[in-house]
Protein backbone atom coordinates (compact mmCIF):
# COMPACT_ATOMS: atom_id res chain seq x y z
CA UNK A 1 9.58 -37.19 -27.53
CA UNK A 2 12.78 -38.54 -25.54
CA UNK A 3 12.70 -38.15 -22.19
CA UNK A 4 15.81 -39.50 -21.23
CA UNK A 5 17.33 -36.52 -19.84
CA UNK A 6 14.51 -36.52 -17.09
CA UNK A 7 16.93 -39.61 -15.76
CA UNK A 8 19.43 -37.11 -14.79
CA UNK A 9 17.50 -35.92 -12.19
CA UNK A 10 17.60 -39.34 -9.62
CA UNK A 11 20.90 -39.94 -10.96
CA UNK A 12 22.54 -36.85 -9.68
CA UNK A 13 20.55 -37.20 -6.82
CA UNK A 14 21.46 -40.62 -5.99
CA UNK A 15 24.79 -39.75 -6.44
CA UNK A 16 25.31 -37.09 -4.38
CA UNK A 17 23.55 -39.28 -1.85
CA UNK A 18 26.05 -41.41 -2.06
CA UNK A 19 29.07 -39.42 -2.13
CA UNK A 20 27.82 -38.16 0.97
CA UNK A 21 27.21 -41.23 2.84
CA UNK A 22 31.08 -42.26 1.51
CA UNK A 23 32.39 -39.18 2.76
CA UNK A 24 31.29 -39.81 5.98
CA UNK A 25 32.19 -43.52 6.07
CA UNK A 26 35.89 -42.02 5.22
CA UNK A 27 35.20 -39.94 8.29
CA UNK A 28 34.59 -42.72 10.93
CA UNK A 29 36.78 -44.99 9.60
CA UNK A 30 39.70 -42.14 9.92
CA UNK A 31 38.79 -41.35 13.26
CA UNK A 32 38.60 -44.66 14.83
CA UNK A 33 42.48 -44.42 15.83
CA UNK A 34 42.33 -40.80 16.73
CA UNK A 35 42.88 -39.73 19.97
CA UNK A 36 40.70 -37.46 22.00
CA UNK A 37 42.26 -34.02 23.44
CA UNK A 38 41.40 -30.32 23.87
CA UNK A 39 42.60 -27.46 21.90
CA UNK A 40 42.46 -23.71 22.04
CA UNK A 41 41.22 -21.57 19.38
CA UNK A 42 44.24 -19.08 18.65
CA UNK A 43 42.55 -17.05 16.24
CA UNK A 44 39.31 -16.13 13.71
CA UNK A 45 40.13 -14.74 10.42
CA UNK A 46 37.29 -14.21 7.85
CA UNK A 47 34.36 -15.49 7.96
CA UNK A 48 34.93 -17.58 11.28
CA UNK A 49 37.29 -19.32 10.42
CA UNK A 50 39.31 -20.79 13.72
CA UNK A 51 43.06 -21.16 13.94
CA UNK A 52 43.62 -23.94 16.50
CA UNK A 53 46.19 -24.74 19.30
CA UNK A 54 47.13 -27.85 21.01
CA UNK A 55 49.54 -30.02 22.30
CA UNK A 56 49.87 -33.61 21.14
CA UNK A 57 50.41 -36.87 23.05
CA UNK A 58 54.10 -36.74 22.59
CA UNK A 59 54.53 -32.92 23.75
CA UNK A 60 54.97 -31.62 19.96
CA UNK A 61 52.60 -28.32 19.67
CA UNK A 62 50.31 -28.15 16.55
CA UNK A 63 48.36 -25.18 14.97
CA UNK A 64 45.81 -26.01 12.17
CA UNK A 65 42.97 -24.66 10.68
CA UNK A 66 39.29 -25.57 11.00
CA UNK A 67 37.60 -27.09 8.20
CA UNK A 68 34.64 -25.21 7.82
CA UNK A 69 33.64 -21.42 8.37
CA UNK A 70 30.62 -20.58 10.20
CA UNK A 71 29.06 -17.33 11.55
CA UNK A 72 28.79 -17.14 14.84
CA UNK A 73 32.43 -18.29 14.78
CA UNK A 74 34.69 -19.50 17.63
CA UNK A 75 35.61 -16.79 20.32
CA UNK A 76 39.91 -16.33 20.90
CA UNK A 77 40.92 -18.27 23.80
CA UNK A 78 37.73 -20.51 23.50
CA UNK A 79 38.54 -24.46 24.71
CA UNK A 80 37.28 -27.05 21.58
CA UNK A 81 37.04 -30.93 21.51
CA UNK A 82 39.68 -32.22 19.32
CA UNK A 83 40.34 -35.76 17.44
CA UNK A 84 44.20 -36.34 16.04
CA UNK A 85 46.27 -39.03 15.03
CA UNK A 86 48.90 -39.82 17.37
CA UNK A 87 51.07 -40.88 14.26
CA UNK A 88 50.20 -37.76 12.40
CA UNK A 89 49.28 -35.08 15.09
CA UNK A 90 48.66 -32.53 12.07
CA UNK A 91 45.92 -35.21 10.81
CA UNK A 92 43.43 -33.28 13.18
CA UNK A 93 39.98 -31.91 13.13
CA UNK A 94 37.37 -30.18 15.78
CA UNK A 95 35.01 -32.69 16.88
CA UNK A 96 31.86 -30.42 16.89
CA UNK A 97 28.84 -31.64 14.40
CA UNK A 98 29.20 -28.56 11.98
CA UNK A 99 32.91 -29.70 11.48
CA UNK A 100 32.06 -33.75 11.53
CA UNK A 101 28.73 -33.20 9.04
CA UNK A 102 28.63 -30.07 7.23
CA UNK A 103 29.99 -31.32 3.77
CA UNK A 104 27.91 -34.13 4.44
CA UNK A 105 24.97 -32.88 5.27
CA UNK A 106 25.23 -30.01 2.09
CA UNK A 107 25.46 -33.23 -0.42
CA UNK A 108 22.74 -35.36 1.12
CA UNK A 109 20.40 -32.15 1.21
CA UNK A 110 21.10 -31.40 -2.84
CA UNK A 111 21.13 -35.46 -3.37
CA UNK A 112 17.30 -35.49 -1.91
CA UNK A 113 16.26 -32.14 -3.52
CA UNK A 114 17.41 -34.29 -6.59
CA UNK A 115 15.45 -37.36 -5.75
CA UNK A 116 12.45 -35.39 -4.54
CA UNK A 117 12.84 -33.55 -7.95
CA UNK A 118 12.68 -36.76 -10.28
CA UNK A 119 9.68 -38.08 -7.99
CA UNK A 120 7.75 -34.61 -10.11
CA UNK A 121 9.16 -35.49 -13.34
CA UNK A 122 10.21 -39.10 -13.89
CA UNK A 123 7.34 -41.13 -12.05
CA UNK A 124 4.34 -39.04 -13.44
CA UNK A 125 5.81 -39.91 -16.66
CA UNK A 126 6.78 -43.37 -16.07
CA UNK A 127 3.58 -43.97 -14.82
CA UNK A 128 1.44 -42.55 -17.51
CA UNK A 129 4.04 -44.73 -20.50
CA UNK A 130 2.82 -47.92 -18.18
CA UNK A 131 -1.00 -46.59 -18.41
CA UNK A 132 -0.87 -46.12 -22.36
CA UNK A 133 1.40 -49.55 -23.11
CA UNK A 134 -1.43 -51.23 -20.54
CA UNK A 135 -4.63 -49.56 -22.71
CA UNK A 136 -3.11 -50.19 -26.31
CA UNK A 137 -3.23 -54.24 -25.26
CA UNK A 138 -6.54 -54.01 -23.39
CA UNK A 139 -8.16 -51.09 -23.60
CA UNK A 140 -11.35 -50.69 -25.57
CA UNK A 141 -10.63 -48.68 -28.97
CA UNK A 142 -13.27 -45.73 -29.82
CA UNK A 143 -13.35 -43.41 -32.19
CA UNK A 144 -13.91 -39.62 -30.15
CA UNK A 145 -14.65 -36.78 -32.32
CA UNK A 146 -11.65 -34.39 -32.63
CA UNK A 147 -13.10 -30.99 -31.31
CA UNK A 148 -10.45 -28.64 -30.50
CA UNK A 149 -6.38 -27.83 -30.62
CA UNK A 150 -5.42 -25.90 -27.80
CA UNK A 151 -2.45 -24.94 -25.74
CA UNK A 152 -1.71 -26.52 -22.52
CA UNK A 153 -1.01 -23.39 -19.92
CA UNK A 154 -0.35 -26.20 -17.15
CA UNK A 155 2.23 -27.73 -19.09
CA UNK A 156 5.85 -25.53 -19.76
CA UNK A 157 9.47 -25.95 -20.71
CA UNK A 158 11.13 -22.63 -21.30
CA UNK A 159 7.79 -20.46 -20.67
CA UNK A 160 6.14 -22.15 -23.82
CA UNK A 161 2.78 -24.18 -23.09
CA UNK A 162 2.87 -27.23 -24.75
CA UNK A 163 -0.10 -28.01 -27.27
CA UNK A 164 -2.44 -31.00 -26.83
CA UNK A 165 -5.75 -32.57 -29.04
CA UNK A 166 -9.08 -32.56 -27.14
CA UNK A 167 -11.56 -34.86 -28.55
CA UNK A 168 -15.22 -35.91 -27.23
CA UNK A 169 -17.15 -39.33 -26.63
CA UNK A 170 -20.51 -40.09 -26.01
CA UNK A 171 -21.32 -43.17 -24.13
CA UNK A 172 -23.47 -45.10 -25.83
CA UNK A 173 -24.63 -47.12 -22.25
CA UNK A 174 -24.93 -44.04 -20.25
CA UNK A 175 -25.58 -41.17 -22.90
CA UNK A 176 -22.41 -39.19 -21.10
CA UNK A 177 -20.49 -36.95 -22.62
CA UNK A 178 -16.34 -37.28 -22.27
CA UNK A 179 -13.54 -35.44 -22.58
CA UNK A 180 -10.42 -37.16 -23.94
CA UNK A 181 -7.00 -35.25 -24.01
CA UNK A 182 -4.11 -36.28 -25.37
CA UNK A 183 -0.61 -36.02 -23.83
CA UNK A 184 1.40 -32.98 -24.48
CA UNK A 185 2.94 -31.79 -27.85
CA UNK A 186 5.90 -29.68 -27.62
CA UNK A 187 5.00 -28.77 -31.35
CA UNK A 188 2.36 -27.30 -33.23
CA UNK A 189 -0.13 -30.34 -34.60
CA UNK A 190 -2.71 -28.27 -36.23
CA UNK A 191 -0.47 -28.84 -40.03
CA UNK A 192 -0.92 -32.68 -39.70
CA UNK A 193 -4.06 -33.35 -38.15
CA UNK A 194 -6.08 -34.21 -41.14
CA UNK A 195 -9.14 -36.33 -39.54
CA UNK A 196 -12.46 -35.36 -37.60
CA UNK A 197 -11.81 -38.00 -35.41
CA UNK A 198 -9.32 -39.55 -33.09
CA UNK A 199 -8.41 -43.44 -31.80
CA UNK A 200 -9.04 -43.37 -27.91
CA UNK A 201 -8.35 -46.53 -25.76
CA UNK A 202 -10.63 -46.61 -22.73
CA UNK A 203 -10.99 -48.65 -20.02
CA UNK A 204 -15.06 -49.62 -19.87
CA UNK A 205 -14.57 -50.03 -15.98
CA UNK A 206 -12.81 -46.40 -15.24
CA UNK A 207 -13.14 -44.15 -17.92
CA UNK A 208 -10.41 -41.76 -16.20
CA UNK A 209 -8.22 -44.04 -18.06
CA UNK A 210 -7.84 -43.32 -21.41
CA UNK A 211 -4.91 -43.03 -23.69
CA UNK A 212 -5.82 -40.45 -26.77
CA UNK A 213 -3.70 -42.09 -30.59
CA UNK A 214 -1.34 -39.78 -31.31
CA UNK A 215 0.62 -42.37 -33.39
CA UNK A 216 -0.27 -40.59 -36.70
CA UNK A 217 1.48 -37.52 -35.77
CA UNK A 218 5.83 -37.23 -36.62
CA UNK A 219 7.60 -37.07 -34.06
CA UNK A 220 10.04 -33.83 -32.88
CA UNK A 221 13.41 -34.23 -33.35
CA UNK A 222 15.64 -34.39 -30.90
């Protein structure tokens, strides 16, 4: 099956990461010229969103609105820190770290949720392709004796278990009995599974490590 589209999970995620460490960049860099003053808030409308009040370096009075809405909002007549550009006075924003961070802070959340995300999905997978590709060159071939089709309740996409082929192998050195299963199905095998018994690469020193021949089976289209 192609698993390609687990990729989109670090890729948004490293993207947003990125877009959010830009932003901010932007930010500093824009308010390395800005000047420093203190405004009044001149009014809250909606959801806490501030109306401020200030004079600039030059005398010229400016009213602007806050970037970002928060609740508990500003109080009418409340004194904020300001940072404006003497060439552009209007170029102004409250210097407060839900105003300097908040969009920033929203897309570096999502980006890691992303990342986090892929670290479920895309290294338990990549991980178990390196395990197979590293048993079918050295891994010891034996034939286990097919003994059951089952679903796979730990395994979903869309509420639907995924089916997998359970096979047994008895040590010959130790007399054990194991249990091989093969990775998941996301269609029904039972029509095309012909043989009593399945291709199993081992490894003799850790027999956790197994990799069950599903090679025989088509594959699902995409």
């Amino acid at each position: 099956m192609n698993d390609r589209w687990l990729l989109v999970f670090p890729a948004l995620g490293g993207f947003l990461l990125i877009a959010a460490l830009m932003l901010q960049i932007h930010r500093w860099n824009e308010e390395e010229p800005m000047l420093r003053t203190t405004g009044t808030v001149a009014a809250v409308s909606g959801r806490g969103c501030p109306s401020v009040t200030f004079v600039a370096h030059q005398g010229e009075p400016v009213t602007f609105s806050g970037q970002v809405c928060s609740q508990p909002g500003y109080e009418i007549g409340e004194s904020v820190e300001l940072l404006y550009d003497p060439s552009e006075p209007r170029k102004v924003h409250i210097d407060s770290f839900t105003q300097n961070w908040f969009v920033s802070l929203i897309l570096g959340s999502f980006g890691s949720i992303f990342l986090l995300g892929s670290l479920v999905f895309v290294v338990p997978e990549a991980l178990a392709g390196r395990r197979r590709s590293r048993l079918e060159t050295r891994g010891q071939a034996v034939q286990a004796r097919l003994v059951e089709v089952r679903r796979n309740p730990l395994s979903t996409r869309n509420n639907v278990p995924a089916w997998q082929l359970v096979c047994q192998w008895q040590n010959p050195s130790s007399g054990a009995v194991h249990l091989f299963y093969s990775e998941d199905l996301w269609f029904d095998p039972q029509p095309f599974v012909q043989r009593e018994s399945l291709q199993v690469r081992i490894d003799p020193k850790n027999l956790r490590r197994y990799s069950v021949d599903t090679s025989f089976l088509p594959r699902l289209a995409e």
